[in-house]
Each structure stands twice: as C-alpha cells, then as structure tokens.
N, C-alpha and C. Protein backbone atom coordinates (compact mmCIF):
# COMPACT_ATOMS: atom_id res chain seq x y z
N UNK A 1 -2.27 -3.90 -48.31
CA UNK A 1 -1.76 -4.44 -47.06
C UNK A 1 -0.24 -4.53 -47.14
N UNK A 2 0.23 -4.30 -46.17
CA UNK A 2 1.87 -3.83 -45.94
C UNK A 2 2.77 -5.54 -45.68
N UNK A 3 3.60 -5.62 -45.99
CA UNK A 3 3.90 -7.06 -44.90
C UNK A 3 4.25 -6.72 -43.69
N UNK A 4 4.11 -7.90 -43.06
CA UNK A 4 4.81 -7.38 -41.27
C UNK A 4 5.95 -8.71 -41.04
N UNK A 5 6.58 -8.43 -40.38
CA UNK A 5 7.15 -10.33 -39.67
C UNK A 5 6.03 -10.00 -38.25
N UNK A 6 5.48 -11.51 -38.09
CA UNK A 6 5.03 -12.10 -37.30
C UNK A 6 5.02 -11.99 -35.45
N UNK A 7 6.17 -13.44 -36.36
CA UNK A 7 7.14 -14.16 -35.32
C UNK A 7 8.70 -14.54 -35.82
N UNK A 8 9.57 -14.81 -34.79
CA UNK A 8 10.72 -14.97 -35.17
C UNK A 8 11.22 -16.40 -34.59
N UNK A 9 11.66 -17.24 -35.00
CA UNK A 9 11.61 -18.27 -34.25
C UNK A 9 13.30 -18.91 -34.68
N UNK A 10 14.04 -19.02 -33.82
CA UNK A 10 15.84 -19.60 -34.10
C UNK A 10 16.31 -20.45 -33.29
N UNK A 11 17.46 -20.61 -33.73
CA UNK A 11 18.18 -21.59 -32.86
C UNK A 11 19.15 -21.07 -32.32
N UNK A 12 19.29 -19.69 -32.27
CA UNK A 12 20.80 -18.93 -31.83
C UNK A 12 20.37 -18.02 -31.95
N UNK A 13 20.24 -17.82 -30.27
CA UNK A 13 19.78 -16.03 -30.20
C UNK A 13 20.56 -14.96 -30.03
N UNK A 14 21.90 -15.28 -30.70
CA UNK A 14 22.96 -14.15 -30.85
C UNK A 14 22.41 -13.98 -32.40
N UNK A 15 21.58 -14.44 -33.30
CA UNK A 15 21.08 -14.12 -34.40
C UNK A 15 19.91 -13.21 -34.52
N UNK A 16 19.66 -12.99 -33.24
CA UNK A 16 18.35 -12.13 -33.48
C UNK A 16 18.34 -10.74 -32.34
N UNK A 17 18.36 -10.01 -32.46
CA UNK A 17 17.88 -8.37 -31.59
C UNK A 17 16.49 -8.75 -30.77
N UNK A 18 16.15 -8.84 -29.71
CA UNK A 18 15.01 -8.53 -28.93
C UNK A 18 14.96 -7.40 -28.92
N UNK A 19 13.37 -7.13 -28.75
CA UNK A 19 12.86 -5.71 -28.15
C UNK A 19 12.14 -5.05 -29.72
N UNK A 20 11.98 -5.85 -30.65
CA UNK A 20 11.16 -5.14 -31.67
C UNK A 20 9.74 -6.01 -31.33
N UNK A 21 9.15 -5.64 -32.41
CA UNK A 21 7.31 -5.71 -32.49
C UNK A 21 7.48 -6.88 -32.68
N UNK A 22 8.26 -8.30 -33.13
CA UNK A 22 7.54 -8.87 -33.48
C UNK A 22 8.43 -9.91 -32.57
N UNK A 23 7.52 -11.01 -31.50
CA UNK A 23 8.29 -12.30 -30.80
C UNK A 23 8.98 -13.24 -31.32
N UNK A 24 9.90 -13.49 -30.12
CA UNK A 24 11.10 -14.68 -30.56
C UNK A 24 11.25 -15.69 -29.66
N UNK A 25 10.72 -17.03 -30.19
CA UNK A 25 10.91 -17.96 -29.88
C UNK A 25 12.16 -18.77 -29.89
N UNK A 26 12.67 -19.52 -29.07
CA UNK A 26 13.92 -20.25 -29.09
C UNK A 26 13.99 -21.63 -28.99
N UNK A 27 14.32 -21.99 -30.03
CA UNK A 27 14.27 -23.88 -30.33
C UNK A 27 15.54 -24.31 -29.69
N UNK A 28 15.51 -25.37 -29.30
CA UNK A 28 16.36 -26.43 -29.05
C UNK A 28 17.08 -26.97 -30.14
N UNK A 29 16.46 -27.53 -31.16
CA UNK A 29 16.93 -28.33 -32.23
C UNK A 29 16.09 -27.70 -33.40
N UNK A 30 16.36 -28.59 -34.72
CA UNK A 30 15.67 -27.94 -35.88
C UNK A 30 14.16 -28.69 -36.25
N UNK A 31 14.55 -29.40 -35.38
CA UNK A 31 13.03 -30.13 -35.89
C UNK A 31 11.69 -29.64 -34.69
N UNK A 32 12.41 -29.04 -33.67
CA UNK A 32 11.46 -28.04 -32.75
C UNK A 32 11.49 -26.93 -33.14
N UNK A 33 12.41 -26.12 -33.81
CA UNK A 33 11.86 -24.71 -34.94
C UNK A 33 10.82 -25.01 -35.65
N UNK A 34 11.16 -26.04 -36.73
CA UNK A 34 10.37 -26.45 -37.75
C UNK A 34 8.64 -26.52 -37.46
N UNK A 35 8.90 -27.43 -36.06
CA UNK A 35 7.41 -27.47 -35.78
C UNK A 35 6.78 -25.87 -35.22
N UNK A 36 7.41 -25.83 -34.28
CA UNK A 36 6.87 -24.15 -33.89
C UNK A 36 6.75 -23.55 -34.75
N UNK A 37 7.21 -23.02 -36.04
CA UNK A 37 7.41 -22.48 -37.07
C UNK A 37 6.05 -22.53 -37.77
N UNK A 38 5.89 -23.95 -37.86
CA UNK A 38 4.60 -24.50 -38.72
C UNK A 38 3.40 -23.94 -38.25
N UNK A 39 3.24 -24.24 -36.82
CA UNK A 39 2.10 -23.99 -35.78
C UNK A 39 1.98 -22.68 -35.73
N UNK A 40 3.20 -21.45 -35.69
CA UNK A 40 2.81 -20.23 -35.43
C UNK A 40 2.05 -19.75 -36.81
N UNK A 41 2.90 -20.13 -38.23
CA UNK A 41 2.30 -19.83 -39.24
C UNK A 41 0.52 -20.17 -39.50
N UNK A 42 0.62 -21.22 -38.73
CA UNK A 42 -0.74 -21.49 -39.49
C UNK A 42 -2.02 -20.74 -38.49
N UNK A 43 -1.31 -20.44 -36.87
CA UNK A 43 -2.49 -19.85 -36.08
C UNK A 43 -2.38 -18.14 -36.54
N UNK A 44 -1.13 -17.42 -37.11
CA UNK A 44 -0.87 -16.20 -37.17
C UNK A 44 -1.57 -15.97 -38.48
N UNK A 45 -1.78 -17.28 -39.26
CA UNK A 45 -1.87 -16.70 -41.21
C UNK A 45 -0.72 -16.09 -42.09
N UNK A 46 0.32 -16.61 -41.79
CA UNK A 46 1.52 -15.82 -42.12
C UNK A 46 2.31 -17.43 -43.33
N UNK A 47 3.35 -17.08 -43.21
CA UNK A 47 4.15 -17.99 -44.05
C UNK A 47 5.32 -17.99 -42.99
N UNK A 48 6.08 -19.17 -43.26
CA UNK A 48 7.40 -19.43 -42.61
C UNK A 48 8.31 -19.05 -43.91
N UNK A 49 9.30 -18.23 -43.60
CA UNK A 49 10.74 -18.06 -44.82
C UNK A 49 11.83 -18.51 -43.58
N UNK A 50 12.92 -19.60 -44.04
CA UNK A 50 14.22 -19.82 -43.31
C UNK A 50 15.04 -19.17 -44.13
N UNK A 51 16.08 -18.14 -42.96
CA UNK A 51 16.53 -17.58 -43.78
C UNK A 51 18.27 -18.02 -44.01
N UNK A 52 18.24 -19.38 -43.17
CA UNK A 52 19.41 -20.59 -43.99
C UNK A 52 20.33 -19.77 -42.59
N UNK A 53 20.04 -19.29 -41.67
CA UNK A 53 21.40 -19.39 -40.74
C UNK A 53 20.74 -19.69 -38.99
N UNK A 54 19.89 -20.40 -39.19
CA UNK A 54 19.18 -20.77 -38.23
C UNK A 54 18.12 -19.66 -37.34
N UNK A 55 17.71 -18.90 -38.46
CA UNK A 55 16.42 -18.17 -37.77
C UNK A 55 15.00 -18.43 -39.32
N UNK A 56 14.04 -18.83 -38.51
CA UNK A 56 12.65 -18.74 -39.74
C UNK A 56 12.17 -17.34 -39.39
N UNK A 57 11.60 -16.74 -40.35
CA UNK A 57 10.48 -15.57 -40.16
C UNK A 57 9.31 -16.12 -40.33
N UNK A 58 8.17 -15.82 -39.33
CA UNK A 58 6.90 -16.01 -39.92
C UNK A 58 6.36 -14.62 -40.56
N UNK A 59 6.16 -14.08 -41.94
CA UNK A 59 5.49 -13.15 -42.29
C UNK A 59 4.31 -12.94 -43.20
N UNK A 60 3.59 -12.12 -42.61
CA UNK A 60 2.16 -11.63 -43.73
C UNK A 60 2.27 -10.87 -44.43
N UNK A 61 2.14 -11.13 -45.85
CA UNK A 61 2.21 -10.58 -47.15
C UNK A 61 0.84 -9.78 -47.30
C-alpha cells in the first residue's frame, strides 16, 4: 500500500495549492485545526503530521 495525504487542514491558505486530490479545510484558530484534524483522522484512518507552519496533513501509510 502506497501512502496518500488525505486531507489538508491550515490556518493560512496562502500555505496550501488547491485543486489536487486531496481536500482543504480552513481553521480559524489552532485549536479548531487541531480538532478537525483529529476528527478527519480518525473517520479517514489516516494519521495527523503538523508540519510546524500552520498546515496538518492527514495521511495513510
């Protein structure tokens, strides 16, 4: 099995490209990433990685 990203979920969407395969959600604050983050991981089966500049990946390994 290949990995994929998910979902994309940030706080600054000059950090992220639309228009690939995988959706992007947009938080308000970090503690509404955090939660979305949590929730997508756990309905997708994926993992959350932050990648420390205000975007999480959800991806399946």
């Amino acid at each position: 099995m290949h990995s994929a990203i998910l979902a994309i979920v940030t706080l600054n969407p000059e950090k992220v490209v639309e228009g690939g395969s995988a959706p992007v959600f947009y938080a308000s604050d970090h503690a509404e990433q955090e939660r979305v983050s949590t929730v997508l991981s756990e309905i997708l089966l994926g993992m959350v990685h932050d990648l420390e500049n205000g975007v999480y990946l959800i991806v399946r390994h």
